[in-house]
N, C-alpha and C. Protein backbone atom coordinates (compact mmCIF):
# COMPACT_ATOMS: atom_id res chain seq x y z
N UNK A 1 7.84 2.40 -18.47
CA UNK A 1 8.57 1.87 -17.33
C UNK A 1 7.65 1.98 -16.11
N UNK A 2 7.70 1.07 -15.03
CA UNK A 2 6.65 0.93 -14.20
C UNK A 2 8.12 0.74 -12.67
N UNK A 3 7.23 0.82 -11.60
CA UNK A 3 8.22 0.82 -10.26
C UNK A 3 8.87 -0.57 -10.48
N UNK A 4 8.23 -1.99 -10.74
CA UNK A 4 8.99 -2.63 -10.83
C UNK A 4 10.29 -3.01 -11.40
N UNK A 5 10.55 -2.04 -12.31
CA UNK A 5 11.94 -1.99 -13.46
C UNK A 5 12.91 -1.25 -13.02
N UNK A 6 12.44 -0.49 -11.63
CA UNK A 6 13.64 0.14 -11.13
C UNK A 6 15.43 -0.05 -10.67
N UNK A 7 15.94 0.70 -10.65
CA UNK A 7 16.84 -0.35 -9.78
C UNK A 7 16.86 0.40 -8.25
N UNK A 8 17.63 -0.30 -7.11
CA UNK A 8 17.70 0.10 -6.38
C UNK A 8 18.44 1.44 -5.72
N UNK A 9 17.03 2.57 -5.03
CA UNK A 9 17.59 3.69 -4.95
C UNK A 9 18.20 4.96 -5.81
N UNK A 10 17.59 4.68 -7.27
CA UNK A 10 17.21 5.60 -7.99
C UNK A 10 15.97 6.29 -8.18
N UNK A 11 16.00 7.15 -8.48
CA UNK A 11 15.02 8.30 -8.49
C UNK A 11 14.40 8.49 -9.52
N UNK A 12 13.36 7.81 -9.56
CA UNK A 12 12.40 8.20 -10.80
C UNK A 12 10.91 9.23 -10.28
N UNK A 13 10.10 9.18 -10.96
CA UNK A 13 9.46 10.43 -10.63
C UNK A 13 7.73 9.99 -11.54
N UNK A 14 6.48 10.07 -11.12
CA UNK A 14 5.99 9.19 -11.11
C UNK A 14 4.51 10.26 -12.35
N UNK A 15 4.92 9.46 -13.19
CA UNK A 15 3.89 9.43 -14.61
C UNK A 15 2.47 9.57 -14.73
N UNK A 16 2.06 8.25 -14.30
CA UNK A 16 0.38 8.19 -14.29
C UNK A 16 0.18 6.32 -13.56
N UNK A 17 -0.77 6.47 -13.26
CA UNK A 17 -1.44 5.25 -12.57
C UNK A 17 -2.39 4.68 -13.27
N UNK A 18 -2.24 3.64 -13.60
CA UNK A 18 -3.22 2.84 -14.61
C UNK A 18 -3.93 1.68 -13.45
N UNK A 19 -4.02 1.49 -12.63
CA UNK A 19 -4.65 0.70 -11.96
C UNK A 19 -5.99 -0.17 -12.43
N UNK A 20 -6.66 -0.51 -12.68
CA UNK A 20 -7.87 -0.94 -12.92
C UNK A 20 -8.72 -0.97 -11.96
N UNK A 21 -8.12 -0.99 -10.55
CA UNK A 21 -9.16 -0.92 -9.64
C UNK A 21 -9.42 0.72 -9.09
N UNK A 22 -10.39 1.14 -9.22
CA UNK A 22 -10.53 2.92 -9.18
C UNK A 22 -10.67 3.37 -7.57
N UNK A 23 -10.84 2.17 -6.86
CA UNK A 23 -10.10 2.11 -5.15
C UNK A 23 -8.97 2.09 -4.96
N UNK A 24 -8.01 1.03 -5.24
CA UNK A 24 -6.63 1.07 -5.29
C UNK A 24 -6.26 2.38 -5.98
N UNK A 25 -6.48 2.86 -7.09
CA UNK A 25 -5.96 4.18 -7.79
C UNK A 25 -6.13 5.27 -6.91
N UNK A 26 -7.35 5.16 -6.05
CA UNK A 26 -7.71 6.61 -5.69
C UNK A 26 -6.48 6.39 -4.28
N UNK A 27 -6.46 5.13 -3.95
CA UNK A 27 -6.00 4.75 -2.41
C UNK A 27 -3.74 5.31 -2.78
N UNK A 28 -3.68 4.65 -3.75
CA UNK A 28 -2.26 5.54 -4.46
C UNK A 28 -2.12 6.82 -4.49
N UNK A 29 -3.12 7.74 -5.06
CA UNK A 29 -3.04 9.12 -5.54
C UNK A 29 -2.73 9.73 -3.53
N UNK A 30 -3.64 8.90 -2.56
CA UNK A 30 -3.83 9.11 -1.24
C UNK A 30 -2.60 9.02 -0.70
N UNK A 31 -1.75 8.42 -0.67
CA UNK A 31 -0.54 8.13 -0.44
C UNK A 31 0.81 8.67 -0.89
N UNK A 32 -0.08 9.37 -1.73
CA UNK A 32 1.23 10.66 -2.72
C UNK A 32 1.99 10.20 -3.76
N UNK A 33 0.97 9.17 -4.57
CA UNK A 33 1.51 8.76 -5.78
C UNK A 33 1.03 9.38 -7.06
N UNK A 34 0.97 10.73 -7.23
CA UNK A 34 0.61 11.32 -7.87
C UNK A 34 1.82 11.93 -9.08
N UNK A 35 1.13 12.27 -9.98
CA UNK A 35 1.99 12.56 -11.63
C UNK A 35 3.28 13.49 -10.94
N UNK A 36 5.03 13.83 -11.01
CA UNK A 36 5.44 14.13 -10.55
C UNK A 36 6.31 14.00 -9.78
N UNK A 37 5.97 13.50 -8.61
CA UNK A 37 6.38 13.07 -7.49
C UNK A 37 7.44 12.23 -7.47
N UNK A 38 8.68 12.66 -6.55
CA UNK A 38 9.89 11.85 -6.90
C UNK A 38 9.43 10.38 -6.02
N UNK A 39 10.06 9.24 -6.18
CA UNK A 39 10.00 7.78 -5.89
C UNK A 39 11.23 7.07 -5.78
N UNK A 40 12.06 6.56 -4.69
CA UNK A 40 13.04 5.96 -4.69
C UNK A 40 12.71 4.21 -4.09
N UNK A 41 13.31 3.35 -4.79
CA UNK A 41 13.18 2.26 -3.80
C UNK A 41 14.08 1.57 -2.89
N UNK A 42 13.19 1.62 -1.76
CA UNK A 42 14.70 1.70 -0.77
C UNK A 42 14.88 0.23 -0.03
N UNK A 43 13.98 -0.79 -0.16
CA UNK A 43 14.01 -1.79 0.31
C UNK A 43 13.05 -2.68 -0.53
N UNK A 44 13.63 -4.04 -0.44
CA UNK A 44 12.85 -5.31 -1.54
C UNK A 44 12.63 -6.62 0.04
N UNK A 45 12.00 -7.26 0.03
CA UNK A 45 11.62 -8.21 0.97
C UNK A 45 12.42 -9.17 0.50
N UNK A 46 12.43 -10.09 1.34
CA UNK A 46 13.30 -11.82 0.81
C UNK A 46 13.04 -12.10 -0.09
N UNK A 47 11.67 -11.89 -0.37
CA UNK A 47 10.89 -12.37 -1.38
C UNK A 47 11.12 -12.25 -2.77
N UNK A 48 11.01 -10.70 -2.33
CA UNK A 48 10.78 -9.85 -3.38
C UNK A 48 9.33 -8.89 -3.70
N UNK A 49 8.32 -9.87 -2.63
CA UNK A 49 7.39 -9.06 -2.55
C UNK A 49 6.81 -8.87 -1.60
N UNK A 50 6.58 -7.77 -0.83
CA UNK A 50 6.47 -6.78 -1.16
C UNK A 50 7.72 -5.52 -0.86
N UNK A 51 7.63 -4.38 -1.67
CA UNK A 51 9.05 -3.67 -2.24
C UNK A 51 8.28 -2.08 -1.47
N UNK A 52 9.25 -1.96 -0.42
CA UNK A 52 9.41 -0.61 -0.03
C UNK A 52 9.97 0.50 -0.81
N UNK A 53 9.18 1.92 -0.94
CA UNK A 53 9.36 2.82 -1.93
C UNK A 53 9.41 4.10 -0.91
N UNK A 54 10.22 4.92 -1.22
CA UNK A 54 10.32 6.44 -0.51
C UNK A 54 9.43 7.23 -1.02
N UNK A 55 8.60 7.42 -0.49
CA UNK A 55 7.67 8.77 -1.25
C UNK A 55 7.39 10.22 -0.19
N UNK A 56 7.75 10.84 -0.74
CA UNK A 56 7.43 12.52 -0.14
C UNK A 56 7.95 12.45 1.37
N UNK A 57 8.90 11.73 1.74
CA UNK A 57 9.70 11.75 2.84
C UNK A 57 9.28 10.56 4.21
N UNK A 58 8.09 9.53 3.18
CA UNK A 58 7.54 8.30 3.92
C UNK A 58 7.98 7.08 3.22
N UNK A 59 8.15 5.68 4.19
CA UNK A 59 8.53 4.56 3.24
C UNK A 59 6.93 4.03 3.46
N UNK A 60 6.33 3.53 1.92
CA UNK A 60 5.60 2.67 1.51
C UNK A 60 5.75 1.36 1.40
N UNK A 61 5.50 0.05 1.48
CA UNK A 61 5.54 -0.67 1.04
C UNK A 61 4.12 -1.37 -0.15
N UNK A 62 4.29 -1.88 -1.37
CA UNK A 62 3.29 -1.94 -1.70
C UNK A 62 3.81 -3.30 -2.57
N UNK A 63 2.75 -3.98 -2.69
CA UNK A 63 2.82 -5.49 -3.80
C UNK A 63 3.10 -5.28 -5.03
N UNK A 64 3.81 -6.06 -5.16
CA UNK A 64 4.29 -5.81 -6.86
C UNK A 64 3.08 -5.83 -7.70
N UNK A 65 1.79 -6.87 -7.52
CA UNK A 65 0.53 -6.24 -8.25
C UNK A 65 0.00 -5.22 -8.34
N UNK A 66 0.69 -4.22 -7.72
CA UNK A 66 -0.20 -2.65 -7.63
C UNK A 66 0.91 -2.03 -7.89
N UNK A 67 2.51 -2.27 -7.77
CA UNK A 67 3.31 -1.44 -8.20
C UNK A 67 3.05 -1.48 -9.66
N UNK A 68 3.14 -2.16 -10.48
CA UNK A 68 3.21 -2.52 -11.64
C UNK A 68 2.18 -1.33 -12.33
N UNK A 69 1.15 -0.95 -11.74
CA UNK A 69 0.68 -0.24 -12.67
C UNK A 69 0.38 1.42 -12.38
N UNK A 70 1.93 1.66 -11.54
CA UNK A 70 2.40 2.71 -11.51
C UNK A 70 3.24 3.00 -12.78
N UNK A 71 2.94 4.07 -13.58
CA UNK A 71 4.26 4.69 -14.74
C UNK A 71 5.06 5.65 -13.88
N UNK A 72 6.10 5.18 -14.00
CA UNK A 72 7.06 6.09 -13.93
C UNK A 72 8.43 6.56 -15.08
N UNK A 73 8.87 7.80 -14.78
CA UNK A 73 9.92 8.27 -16.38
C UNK A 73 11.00 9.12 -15.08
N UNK A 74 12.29 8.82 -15.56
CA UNK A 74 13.56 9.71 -15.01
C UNK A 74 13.89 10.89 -15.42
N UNK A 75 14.31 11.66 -15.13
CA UNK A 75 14.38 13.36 -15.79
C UNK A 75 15.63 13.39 -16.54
């Protein structure tokens, strides 16, 4: 399961980062997307992209191309 499969404002908690780009990965881990870490999503754009996420008491927003290769698992 990845951030995009979430639903809204549940709490999942965040797996591993598969990124392919080892900038973007390191630039995630920077931002407190690290193994652990609870993740709620608290806002989606008109669009749909790009999708605001709660992390460690900050809202993120990030593109669904880079959410996607966040894992995340629920407890």
């Amino acid at each position: 399961m990845n951030l995009l499969t979430i639903n809204d404002h549940e709490e999942v908690f965040v797996e591993n980062i598969t990124h392919p780009d080892a900038e973007m990965k390191r630039r995630l881990l920077d931002l407190g997307f690290y193994k652990g870490t609870p993740i709620k999503k608290v806002l989606v754009s008109p669009k749909g992209d790009p999708i605001a996420y709660r992390v460690r008491g900050t809202t993120i927003a990030l593109r669904n191309s880079d959410a996607k290769y966040i894992e995340v698992m629920t407890k």
